[in-house]
Protein backbone atom coordinates (compact mmCIF):
# COMPACT_ATOMS: atom_id res chain seq x y z
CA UNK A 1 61.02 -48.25 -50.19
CA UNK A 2 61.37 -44.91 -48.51
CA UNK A 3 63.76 -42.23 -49.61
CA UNK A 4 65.82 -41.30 -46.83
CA UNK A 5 65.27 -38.09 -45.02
CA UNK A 6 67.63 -35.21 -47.49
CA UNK A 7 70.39 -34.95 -45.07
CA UNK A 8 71.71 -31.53 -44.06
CA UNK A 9 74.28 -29.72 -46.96
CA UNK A 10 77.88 -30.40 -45.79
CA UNK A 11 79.74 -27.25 -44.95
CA UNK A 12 82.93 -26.90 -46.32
CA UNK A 13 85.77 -27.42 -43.58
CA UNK A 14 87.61 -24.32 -43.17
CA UNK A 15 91.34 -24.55 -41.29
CA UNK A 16 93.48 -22.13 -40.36
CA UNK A 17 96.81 -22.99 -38.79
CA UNK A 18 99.71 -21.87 -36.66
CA UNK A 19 100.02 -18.33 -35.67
CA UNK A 20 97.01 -17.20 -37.64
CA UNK A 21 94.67 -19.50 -35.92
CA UNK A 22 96.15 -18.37 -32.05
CA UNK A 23 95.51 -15.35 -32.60
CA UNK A 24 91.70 -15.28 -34.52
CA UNK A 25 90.88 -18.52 -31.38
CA UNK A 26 92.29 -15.69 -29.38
CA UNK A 27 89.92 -12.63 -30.44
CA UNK A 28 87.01 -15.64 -30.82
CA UNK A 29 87.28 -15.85 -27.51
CA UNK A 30 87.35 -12.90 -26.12
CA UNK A 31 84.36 -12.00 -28.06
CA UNK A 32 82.29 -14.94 -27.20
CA UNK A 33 82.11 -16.53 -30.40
CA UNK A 34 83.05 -19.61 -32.57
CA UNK A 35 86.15 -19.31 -34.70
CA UNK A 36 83.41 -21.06 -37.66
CA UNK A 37 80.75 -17.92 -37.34
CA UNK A 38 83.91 -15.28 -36.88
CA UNK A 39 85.01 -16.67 -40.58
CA UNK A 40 81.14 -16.72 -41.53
CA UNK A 41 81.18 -12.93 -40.70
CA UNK A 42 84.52 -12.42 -42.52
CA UNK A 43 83.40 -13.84 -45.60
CA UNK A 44 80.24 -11.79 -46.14
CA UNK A 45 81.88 -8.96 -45.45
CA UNK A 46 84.85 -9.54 -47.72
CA UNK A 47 82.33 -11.09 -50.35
CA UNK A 48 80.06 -7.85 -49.58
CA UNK A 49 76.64 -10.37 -49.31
């Protein structure tokens, strides 16, 4: 039998609710990019990697 193909790593869901989340879809938006790769940025900053 043939292994299956490794499927890609799951990324971890992130959520952010209520007023938080209007306002970071908000500045997503106006800078053209994806609430996921805003809190991408966030976290290598914060995590300094």
């Amino acid at each position: 039998m043939k292994k299956p193909k490794p499927s890609k790593p799951k990324v971890p869901q992130v959520s952010i609710r209520g007023e938080t989340h209007a306002k970071v879809k908000e500045y997503c938006d106006k800078k053209g990019i994806t609430v996921t790769s805003f809190i991408d940025k966030l976290c290598k900053e914060f995590l300094e990697l």
